[in-house]
Protein backbone atom coordinates (compact mmCIF):
# COMPACT_ATOMS: atom_id res chain seq x y z
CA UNK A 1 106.94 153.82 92.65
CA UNK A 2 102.52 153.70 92.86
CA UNK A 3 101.30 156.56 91.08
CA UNK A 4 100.53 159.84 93.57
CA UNK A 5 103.50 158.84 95.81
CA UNK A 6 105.20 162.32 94.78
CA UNK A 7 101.85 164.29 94.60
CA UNK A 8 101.35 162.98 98.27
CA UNK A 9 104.59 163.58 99.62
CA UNK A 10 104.29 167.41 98.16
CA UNK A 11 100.86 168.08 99.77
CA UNK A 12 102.40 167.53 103.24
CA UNK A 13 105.11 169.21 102.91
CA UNK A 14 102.35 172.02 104.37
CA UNK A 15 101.61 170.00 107.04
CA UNK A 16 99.74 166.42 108.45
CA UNK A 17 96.39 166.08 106.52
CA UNK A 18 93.39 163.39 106.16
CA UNK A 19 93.78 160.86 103.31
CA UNK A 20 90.20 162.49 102.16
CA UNK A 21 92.02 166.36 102.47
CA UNK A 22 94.82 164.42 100.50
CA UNK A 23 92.66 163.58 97.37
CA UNK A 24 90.95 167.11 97.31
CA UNK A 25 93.72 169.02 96.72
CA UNK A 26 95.74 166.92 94.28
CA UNK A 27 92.43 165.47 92.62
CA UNK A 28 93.54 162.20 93.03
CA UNK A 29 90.84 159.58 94.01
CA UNK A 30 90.80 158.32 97.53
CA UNK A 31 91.76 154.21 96.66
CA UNK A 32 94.52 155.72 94.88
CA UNK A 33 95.66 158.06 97.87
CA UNK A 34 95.26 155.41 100.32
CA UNK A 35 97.63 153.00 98.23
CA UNK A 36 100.28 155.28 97.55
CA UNK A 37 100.30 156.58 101.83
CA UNK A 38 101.10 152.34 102.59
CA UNK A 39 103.70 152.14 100.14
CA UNK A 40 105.22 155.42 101.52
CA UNK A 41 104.48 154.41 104.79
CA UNK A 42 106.70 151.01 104.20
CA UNK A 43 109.25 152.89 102.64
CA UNK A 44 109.43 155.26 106.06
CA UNK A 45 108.70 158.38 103.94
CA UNK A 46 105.66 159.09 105.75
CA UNK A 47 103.71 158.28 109.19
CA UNK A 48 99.69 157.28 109.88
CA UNK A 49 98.87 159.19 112.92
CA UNK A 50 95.42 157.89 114.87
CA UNK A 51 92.94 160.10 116.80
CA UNK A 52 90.25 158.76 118.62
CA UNK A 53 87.52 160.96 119.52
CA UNK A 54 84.99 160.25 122.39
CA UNK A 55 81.78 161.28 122.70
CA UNK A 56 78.33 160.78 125.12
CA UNK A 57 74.93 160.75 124.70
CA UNK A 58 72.10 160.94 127.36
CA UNK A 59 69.79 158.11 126.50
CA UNK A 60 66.22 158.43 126.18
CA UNK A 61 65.71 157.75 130.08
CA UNK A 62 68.29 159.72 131.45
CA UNK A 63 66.32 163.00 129.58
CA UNK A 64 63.22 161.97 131.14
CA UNK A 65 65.27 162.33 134.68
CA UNK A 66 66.07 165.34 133.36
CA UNK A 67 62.68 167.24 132.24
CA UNK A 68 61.61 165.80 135.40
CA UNK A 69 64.37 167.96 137.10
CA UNK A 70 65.06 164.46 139.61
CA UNK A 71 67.01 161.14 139.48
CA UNK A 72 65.12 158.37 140.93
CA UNK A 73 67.54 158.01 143.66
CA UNK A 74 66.55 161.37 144.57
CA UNK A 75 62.77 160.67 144.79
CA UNK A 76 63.68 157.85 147.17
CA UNK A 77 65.65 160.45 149.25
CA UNK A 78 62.37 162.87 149.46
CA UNK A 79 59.89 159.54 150.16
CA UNK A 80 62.44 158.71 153.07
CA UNK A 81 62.10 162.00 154.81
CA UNK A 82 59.13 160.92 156.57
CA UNK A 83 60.11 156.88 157.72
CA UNK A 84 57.90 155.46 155.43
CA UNK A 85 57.87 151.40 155.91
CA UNK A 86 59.81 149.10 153.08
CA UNK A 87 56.33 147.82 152.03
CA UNK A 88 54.92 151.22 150.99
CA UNK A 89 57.74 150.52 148.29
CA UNK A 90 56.77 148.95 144.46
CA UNK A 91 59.25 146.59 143.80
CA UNK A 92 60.36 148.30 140.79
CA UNK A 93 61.43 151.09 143.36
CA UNK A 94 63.06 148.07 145.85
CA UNK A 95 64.82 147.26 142.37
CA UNK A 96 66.62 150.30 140.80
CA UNK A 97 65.62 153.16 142.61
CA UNK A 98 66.03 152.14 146.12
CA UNK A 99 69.27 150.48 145.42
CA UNK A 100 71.14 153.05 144.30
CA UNK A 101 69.69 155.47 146.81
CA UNK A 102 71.24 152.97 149.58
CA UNK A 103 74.42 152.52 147.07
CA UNK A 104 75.07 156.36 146.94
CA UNK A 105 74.57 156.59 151.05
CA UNK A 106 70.99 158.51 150.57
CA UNK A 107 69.19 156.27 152.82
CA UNK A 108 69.48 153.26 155.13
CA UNK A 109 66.85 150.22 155.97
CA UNK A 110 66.11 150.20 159.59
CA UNK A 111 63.77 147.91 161.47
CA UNK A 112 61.42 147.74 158.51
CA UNK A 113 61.81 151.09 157.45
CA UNK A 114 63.71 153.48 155.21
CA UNK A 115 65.26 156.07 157.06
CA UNK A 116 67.23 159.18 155.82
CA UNK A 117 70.94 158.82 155.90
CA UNK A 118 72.29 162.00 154.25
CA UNK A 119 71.85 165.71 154.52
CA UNK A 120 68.76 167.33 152.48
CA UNK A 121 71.42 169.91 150.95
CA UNK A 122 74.19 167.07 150.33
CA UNK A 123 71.80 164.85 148.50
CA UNK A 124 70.37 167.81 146.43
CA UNK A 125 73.67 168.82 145.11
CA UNK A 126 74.38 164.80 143.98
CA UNK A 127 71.03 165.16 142.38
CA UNK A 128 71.90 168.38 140.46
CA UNK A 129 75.94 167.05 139.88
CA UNK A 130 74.38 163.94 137.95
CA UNK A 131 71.38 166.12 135.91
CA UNK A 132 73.86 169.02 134.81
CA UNK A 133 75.33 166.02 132.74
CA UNK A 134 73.35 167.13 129.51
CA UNK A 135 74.43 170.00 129.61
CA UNK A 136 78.87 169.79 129.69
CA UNK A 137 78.95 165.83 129.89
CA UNK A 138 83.23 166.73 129.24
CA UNK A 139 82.74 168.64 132.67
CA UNK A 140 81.41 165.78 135.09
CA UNK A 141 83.95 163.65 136.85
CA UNK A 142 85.25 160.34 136.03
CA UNK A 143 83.00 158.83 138.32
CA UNK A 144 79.65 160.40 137.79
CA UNK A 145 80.50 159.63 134.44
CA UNK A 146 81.06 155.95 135.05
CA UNK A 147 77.97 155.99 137.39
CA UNK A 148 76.14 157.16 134.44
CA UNK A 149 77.70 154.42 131.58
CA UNK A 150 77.02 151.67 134.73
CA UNK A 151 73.38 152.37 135.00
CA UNK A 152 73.33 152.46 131.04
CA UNK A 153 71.73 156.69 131.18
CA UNK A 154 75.20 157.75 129.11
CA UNK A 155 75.73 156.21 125.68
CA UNK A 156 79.40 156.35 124.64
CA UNK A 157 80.59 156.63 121.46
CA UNK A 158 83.93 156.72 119.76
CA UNK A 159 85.70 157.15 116.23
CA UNK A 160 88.82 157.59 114.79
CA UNK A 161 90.51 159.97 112.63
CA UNK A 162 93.68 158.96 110.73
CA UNK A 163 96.02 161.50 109.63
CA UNK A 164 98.81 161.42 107.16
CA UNK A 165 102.58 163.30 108.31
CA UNK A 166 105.69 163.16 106.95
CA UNK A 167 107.97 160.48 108.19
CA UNK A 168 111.68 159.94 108.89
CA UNK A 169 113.01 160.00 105.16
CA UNK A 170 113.39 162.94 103.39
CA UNK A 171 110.63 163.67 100.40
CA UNK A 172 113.63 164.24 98.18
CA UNK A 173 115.18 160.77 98.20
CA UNK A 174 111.92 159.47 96.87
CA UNK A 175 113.20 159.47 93.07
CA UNK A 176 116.54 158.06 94.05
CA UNK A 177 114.74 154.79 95.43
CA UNK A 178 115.26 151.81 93.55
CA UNK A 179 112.11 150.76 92.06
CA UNK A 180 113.32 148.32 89.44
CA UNK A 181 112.72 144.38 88.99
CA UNK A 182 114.47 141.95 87.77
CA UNK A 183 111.67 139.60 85.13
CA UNK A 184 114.18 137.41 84.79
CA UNK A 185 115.37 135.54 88.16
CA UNK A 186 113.55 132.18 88.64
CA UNK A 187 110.86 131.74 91.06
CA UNK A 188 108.59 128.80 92.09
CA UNK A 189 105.31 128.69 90.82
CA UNK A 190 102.70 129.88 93.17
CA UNK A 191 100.80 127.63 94.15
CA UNK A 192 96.78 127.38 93.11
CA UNK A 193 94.18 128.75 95.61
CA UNK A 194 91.85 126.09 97.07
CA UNK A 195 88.53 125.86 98.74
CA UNK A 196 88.60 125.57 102.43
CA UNK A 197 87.51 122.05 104.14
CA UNK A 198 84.93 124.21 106.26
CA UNK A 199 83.68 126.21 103.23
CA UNK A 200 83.85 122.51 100.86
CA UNK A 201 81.57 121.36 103.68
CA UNK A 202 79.49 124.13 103.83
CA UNK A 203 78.78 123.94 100.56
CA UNK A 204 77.54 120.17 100.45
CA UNK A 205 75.34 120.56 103.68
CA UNK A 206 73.72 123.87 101.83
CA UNK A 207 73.09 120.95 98.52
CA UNK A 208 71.97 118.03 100.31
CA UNK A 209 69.05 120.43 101.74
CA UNK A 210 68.23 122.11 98.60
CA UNK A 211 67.85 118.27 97.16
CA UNK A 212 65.89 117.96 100.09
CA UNK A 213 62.96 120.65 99.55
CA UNK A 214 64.38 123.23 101.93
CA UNK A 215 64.83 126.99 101.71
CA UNK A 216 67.69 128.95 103.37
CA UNK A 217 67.40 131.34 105.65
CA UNK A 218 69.72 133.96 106.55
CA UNK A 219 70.33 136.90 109.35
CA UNK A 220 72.86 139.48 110.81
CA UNK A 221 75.30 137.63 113.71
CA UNK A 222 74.20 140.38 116.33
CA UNK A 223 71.02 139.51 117.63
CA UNK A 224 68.22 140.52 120.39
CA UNK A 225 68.08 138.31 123.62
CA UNK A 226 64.58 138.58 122.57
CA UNK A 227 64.99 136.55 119.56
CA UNK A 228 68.26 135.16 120.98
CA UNK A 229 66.35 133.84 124.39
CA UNK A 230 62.71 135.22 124.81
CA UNK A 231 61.40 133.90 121.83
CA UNK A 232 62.81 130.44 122.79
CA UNK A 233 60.60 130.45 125.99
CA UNK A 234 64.37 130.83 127.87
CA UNK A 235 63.35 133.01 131.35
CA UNK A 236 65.29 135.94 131.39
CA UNK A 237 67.12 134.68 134.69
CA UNK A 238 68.39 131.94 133.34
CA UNK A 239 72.12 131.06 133.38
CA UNK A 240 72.77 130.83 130.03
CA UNK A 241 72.46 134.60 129.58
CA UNK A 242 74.98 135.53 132.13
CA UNK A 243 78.43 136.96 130.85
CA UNK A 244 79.82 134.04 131.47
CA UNK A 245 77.92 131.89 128.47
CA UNK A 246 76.94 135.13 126.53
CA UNK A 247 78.49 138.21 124.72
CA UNK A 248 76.67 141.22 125.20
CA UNK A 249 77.14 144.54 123.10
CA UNK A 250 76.60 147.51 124.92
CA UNK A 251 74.06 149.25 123.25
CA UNK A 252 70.94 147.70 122.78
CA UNK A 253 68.40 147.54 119.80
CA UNK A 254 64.47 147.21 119.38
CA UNK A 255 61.68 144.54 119.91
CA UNK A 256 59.91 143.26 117.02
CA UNK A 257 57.39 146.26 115.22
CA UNK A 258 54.64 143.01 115.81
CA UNK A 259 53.40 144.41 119.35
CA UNK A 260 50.98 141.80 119.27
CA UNK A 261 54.02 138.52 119.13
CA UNK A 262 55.77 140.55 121.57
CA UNK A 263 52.80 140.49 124.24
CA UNK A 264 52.00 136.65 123.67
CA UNK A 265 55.73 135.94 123.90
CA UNK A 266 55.57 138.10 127.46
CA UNK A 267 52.26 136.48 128.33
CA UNK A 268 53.82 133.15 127.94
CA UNK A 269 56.72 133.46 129.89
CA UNK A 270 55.08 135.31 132.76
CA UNK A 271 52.23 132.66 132.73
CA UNK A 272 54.58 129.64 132.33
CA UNK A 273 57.94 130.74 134.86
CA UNK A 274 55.94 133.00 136.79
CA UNK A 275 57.70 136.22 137.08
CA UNK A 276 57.37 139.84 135.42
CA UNK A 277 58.75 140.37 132.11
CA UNK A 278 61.35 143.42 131.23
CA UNK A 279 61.25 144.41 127.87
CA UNK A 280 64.36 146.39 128.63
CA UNK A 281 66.31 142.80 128.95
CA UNK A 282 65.00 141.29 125.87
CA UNK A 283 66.38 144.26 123.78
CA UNK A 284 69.71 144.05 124.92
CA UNK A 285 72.01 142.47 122.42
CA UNK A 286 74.55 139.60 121.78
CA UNK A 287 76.17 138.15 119.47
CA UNK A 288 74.12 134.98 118.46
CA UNK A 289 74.85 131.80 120.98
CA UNK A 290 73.02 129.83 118.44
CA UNK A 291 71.33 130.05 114.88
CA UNK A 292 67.61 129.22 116.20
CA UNK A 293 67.14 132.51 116.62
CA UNK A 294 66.94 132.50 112.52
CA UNK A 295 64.23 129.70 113.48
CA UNK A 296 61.45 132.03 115.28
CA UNK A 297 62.59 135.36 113.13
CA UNK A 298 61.40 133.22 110.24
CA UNK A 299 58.58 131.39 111.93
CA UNK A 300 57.37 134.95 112.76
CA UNK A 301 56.81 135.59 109.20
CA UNK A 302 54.44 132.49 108.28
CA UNK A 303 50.75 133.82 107.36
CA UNK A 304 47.96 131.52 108.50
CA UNK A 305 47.57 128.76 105.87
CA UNK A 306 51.36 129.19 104.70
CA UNK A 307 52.36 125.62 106.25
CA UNK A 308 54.58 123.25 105.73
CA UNK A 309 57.25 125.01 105.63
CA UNK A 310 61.01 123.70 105.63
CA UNK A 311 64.04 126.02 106.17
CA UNK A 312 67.63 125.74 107.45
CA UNK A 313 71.04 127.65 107.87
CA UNK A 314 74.33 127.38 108.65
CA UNK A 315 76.05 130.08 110.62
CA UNK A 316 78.34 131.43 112.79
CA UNK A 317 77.31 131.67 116.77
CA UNK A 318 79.58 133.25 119.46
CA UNK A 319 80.20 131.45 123.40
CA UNK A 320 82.16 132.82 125.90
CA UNK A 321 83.85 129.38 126.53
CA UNK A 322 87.18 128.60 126.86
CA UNK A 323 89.16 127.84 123.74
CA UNK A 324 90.46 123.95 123.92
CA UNK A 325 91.04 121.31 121.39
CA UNK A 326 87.40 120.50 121.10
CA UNK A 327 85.75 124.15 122.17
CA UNK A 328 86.17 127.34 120.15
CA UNK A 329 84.43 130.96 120.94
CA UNK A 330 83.26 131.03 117.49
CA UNK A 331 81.92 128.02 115.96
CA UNK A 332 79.38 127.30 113.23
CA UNK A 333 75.79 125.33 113.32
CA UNK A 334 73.44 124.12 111.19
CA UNK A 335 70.25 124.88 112.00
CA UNK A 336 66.36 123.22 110.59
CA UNK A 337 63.11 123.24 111.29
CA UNK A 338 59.42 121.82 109.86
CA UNK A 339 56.60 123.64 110.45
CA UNK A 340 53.82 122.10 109.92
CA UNK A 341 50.81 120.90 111.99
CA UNK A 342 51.29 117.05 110.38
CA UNK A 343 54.85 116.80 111.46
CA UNK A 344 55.53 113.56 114.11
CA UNK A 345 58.39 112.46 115.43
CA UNK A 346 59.14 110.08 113.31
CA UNK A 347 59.19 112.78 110.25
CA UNK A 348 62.28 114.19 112.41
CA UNK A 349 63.97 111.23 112.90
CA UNK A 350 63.65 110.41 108.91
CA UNK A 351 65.23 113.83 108.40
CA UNK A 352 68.17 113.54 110.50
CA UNK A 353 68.62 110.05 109.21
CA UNK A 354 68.83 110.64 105.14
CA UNK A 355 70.83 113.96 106.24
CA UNK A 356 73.75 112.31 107.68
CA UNK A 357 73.86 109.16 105.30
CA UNK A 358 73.69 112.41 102.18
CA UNK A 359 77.17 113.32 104.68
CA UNK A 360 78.64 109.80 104.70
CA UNK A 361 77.93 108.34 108.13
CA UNK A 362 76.12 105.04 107.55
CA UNK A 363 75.46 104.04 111.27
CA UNK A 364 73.62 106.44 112.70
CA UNK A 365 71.50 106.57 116.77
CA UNK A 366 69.13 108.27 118.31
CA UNK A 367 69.54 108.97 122.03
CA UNK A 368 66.73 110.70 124.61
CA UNK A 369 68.43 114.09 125.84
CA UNK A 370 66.64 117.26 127.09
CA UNK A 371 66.36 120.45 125.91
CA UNK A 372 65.15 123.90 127.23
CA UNK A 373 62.83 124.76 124.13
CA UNK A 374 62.60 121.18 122.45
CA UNK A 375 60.46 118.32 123.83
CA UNK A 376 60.24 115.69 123.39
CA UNK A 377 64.42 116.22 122.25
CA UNK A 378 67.62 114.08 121.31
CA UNK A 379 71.08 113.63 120.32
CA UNK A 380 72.20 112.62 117.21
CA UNK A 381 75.09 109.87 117.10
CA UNK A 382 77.14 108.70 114.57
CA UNK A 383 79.19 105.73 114.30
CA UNK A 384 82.84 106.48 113.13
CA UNK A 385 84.79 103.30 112.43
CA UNK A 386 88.22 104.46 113.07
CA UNK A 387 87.91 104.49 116.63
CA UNK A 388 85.34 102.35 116.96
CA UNK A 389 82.51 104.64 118.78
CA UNK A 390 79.46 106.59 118.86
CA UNK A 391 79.99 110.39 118.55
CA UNK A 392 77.26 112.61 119.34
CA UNK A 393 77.44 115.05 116.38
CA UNK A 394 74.20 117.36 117.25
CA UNK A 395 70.98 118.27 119.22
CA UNK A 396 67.08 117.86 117.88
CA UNK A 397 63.26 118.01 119.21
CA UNK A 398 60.24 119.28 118.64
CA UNK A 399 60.01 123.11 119.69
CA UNK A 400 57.40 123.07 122.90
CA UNK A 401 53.84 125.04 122.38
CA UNK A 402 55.09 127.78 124.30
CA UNK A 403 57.97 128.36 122.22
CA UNK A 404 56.18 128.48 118.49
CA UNK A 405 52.37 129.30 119.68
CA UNK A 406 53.28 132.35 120.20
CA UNK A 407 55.93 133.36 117.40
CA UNK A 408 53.01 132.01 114.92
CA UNK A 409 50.55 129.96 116.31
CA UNK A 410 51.83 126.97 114.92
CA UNK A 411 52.70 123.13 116.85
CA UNK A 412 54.48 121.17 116.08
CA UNK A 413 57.59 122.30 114.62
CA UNK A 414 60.67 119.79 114.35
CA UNK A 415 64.14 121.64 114.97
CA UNK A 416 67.51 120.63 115.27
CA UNK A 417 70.97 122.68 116.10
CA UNK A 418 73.80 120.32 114.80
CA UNK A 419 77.92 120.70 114.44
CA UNK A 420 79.49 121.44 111.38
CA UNK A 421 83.26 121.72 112.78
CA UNK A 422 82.72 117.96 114.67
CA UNK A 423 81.51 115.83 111.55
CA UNK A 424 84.30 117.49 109.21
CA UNK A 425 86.73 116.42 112.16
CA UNK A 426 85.57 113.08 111.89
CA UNK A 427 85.51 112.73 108.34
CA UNK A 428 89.04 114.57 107.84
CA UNK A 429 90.58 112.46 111.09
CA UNK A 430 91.33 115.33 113.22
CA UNK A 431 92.10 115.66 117.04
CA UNK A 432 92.08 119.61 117.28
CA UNK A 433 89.14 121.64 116.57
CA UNK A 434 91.45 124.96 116.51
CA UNK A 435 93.20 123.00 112.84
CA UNK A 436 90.27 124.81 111.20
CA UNK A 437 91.44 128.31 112.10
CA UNK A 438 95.04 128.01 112.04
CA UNK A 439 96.05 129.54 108.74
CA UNK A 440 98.61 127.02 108.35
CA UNK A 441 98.84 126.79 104.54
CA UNK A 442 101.23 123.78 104.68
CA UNK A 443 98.09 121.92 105.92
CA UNK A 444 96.04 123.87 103.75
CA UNK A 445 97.42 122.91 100.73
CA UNK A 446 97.81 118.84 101.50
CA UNK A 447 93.78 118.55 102.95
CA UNK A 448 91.67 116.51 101.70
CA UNK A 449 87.67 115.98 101.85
């Protein structure tokens, strides 16, 4: 029996109660509460209950609507009243506010123009519907309220409560459960824990840099697309950011507190692809499709005169790819980069070269590739003997001007995204990437690196 098991039991004989409520009144400490509910929860004597709360916020824009007393659908509605042509229209209107004025029936687009399509006092009272939001969000319909989540004015948050009952078993038979062990019946010996090949490896790569004059660097797996993409000099129409490559959260977070970076990172992309900047995409956030975004936060941090300076990291990064036996969701790379004004080409090359012989591949090849943030770039190859071929085991370049000119006014910078998971593969003769993350301990136990 775990100590508080009858203490628990007796507090709920008054009723269901949270684990916290729990410790209060019979003054035992929470860890010890919680330990004692899952062994009476095993034993049937009691039951977890979960209740999930929901809640919304108005976001910052949606209040604006509101102290202006108007959506901007609304506004479109009034401006329509007297035909006014689709060029009197910005584009940010044509964008967001038009659209959902045409979405929602308001208006219509007729020879040129943008006609009314919906009574004064019907369009009014959608108006008013969608405003009265902040003040009984519970009371608005599932579909203004979806409307609202959509167009990202709602914030939704939930949490859960768990609370303790009584289960199936009476309290009573607790002290008539056998709780006794037998010391004496023979058991195997477990069996000693071991490092994982992926951790083993980790470990290496993290020494053969360290040897090598490089610091770490380190960051949180959710990331900005500004970090994630803008800083890269990656348009923010590209298809790599589209659901399909990327997972988005749904809240989003903040730009850098350098205001400065942030309007030469906008000034180069609207210079170089030609098109106007949102600041509301780059904050949106994802979980990290790749660990260069470690690459510019730290680049953003070098002073003037702080050069060279030689970092890497290995990480986890996050596709929305299908899972295969050479593609997972959730992979890990090993990220580097040089800066320093002196660095050539050949300096990257050398790199790459005394990493991977450090690893244990001998033969190694450079091939020309491309890159969107990296030129000139190229793969890495390695020779592996067993099957007699050249693997391509990683990605490198030199970051372009318009990438690292503007995170810190430094060119060039030598960078490189490599594959842990592939190399280990080759060097532990595997055919399925998915061995890694199996669990199976039979495997477990016999690998070898």
């Amino acid at each position: 029996m775990y100590k508080g098991e009858s203490e628990v039991l007796n507090s709920l004989k008054s009723g269901k109660k949270r684990i916290e409520d729990i410790s209060a009144e019979t003054g035992l400490n929470v860890d010890t509460v919680r330990r004692a509910v899952e062994s009476l929860k095993e034993k049937q004597f009691v039951e977890v209950i979960i209740e999930e709360t929901v809640s919304f916020t108005p976001s910052e824009e949606f209040s604006s609507y509101v102290r202006k007393g108007e959506m901007p659908e609304f506004g479109v509605f009034k401006k329509a009243l007297t035909n006014p042509a689709l060029s009197e229209f910005s584009e940010e209107e044509k964008r967001v506010e038009l659209r959902w004025a045409k979405v929602k029936g308001m208006v219509d687009i007729l020879n040129g123009k943008v006609v009314q399509k919906m009574m004064p006092a019907h369009a009014n009272l959608q108006n008013s519907h969608l405003l009265s939001a902040t003040r009984n969000i519970s009371a608005l319909d599932a579909a203004a309220r979806e409307e609202l989540l959509k167009r990202n004015l709602l914030k939704k948050q939930s949490s859960k409560s768990y609370l303790v009952a009584l289960g199936k078993k009476d309290p009573s038979l607790l002290d008539s459960e056998d709780e006794s062990f037998d010391v004496t019946v023979e058991s195997k010996d477990a069996p000693f824990g071991k490092v994982h090949p992926l951790s083993r490896l980790t470990r290496k790569i993290k020494d053969i840099f360290g040897e090598m004059g490089f610091e770490e660097m380190d960051g949180s797996i959710i990331e900005t697309s500004f970090w994630n993409f803008d800083s890269l000099f990656q348009p923010q129409d590209h298809p790599a950011r589209e659901l399909a490559d990327t997972f988005y959260l749904e809240r989003k977070g903040e730009l850098p507190e350098d205001r400065k970076m942030v309007e030469r990172v906008k000034k180069s992309h609207e210079q170089g692809w030609k098109y106007k900047w949102s600041e509301e995409e780059a904050k949106k956030l994802v979980l990290r499709t790749h660990t260069t975004a470690l690459s510019t936060r730290y680049l953003s941090r070098l002073k003037p005169g702080q050069t060279p300076k030689k970092y890497f990291a290995v990480g986890r990064v996050f596709r929305n790819e299908t899972t295969d036996f050479k593609h997972l969701a959730e992979f890990h790379q090993v990220e580097g980069i040089v800066a320093w004004e002196g660095a050539t080409f050949k300096d990257l090359l050398g790199i790459l070269k005394e990493f991977y012989k450090k690893l244990g591949f001998e033969k190694i090849r450079f091939v020309p590739s491309y890159f969107p943030y990296t030129e000139p770039s190229l793969q890495v190859e390695v020779f592996f003997e067993p099957r007699k071929q050249w693997l391509e085991l990683g990605g490198a370049g030199i970051f372009r001007p318009e990438v690292s000119k503007p995170i810190c006014g430094v060119y060039p910078v030598l960078a490189w995204g490599l594959s842990l998971e592939r190399p280990l593969m080759l060097l532990m003769g595997l055919e399925d990437i998915r061995t890694f993350y199996k669990n199976d301990l039979e495997w477990l136990k016999g690998a070898r690196l």
